[in-house]
C-alpha atoms as a PDB file:
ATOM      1  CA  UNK A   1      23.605   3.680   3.819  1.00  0.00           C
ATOM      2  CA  UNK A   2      22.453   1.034   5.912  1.00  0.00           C
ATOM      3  CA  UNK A   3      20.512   2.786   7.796  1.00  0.00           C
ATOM      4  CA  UNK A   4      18.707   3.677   4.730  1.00  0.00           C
ATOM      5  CA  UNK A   5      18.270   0.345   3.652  1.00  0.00           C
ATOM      6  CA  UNK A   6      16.788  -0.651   7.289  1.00  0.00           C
ATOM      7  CA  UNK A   7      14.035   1.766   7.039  1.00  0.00           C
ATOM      8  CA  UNK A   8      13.117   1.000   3.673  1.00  0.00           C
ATOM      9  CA  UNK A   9      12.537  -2.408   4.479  1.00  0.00           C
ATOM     10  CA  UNK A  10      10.638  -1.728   7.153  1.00  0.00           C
ATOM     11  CA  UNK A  11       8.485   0.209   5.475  1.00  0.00           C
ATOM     12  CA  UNK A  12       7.970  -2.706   2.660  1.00  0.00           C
ATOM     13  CA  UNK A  13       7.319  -4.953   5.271  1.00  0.00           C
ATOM     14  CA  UNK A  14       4.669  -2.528   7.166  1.00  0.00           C
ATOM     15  CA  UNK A  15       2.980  -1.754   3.770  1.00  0.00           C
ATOM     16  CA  UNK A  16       3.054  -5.450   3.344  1.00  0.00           C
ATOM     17  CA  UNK A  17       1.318  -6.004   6.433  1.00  0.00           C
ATOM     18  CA  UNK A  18      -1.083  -3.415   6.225  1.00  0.00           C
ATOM     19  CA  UNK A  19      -2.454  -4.469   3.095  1.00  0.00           C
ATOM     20  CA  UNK A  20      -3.023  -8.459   3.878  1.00  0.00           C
ATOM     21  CA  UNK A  21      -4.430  -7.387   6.783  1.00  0.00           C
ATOM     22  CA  UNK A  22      -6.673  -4.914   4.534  1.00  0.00           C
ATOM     23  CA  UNK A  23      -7.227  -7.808   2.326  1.00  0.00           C
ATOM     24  CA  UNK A  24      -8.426 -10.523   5.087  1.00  0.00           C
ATOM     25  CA  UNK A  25     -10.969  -7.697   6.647  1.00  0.00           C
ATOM     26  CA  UNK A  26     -12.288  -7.541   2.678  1.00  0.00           C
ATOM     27  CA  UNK A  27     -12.318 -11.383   2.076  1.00  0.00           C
ATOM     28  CA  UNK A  28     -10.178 -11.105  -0.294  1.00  0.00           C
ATOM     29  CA  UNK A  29      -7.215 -13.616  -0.727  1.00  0.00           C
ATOM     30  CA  UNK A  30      -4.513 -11.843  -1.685  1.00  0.00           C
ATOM     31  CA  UNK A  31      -2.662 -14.906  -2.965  1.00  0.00           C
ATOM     32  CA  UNK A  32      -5.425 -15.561  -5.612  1.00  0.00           C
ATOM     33  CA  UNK A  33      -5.560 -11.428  -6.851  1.00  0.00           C
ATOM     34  CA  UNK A  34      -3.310  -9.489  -8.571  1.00  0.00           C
ATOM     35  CA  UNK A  35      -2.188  -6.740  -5.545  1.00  0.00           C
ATOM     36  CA  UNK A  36      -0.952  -4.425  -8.339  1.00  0.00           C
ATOM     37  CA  UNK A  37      -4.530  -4.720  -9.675  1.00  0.00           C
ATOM     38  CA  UNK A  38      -6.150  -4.470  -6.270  1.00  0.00           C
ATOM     39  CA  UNK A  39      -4.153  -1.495  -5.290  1.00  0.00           C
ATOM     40  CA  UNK A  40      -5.309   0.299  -8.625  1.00  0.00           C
ATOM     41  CA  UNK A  41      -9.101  -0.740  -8.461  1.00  0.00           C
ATOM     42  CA  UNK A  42     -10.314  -1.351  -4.784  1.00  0.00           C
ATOM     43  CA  UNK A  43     -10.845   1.993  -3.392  1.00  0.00           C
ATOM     44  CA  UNK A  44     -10.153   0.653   0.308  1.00  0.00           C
ATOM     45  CA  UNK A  45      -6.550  -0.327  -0.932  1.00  0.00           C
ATOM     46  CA  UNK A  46      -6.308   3.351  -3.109  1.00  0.00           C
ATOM     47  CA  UNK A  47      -7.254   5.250  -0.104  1.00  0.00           C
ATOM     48  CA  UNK A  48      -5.102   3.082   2.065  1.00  0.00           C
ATOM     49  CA  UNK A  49      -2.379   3.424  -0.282  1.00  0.00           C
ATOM     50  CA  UNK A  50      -2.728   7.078  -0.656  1.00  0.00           C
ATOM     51  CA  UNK A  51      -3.363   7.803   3.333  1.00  0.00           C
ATOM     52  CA  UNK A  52       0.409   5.733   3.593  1.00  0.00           C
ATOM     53  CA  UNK A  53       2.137   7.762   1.005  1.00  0.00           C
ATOM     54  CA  UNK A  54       4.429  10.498   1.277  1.00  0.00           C
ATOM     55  CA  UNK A  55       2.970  14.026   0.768  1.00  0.00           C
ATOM     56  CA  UNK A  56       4.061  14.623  -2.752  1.00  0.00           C
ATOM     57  CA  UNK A  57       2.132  11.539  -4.081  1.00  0.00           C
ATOM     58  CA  UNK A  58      -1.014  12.209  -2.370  1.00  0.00           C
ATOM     59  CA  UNK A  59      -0.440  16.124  -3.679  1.00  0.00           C
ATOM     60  CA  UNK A  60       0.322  14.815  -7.335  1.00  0.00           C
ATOM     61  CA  UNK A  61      -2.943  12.341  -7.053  1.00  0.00           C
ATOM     62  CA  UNK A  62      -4.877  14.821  -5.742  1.00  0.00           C
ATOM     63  CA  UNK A  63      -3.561  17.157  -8.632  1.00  0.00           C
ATOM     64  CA  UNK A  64      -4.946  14.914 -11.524  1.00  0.00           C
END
């Protein structure tokens, strides 16, 4: 179980990174935007998002 835990904190802590550093590249401060709002509207953060995901979300996406 812990092991479990370990990698799915590293993971939020990679997807964390990746998208502040996404953010800083876009000038956008990601402590003034809403990231849930970002991540549904910016396309570089969707197709980040969806490039990061495991297959069956990027199938299901795809699907709609």
């Amino acid at each position: 179980d812990s092991e479990l835990c370990d990698k799915i904190i590293s993971q939020d802590v990679e997807s964390e990174q990746r998208r502040r550093t996404l953010a800083k590249s876009k000038s956008i401060n990601i402590e003034k935007n809403d990231l849930l709002n970002l991540l549904r509207t910016e396309p570089d953060f969707i197709l980040d998002e969806l490039s990061h995901s495991p297959e069956w979300t990027v199938t299901n996406v795809q699907g709609m």
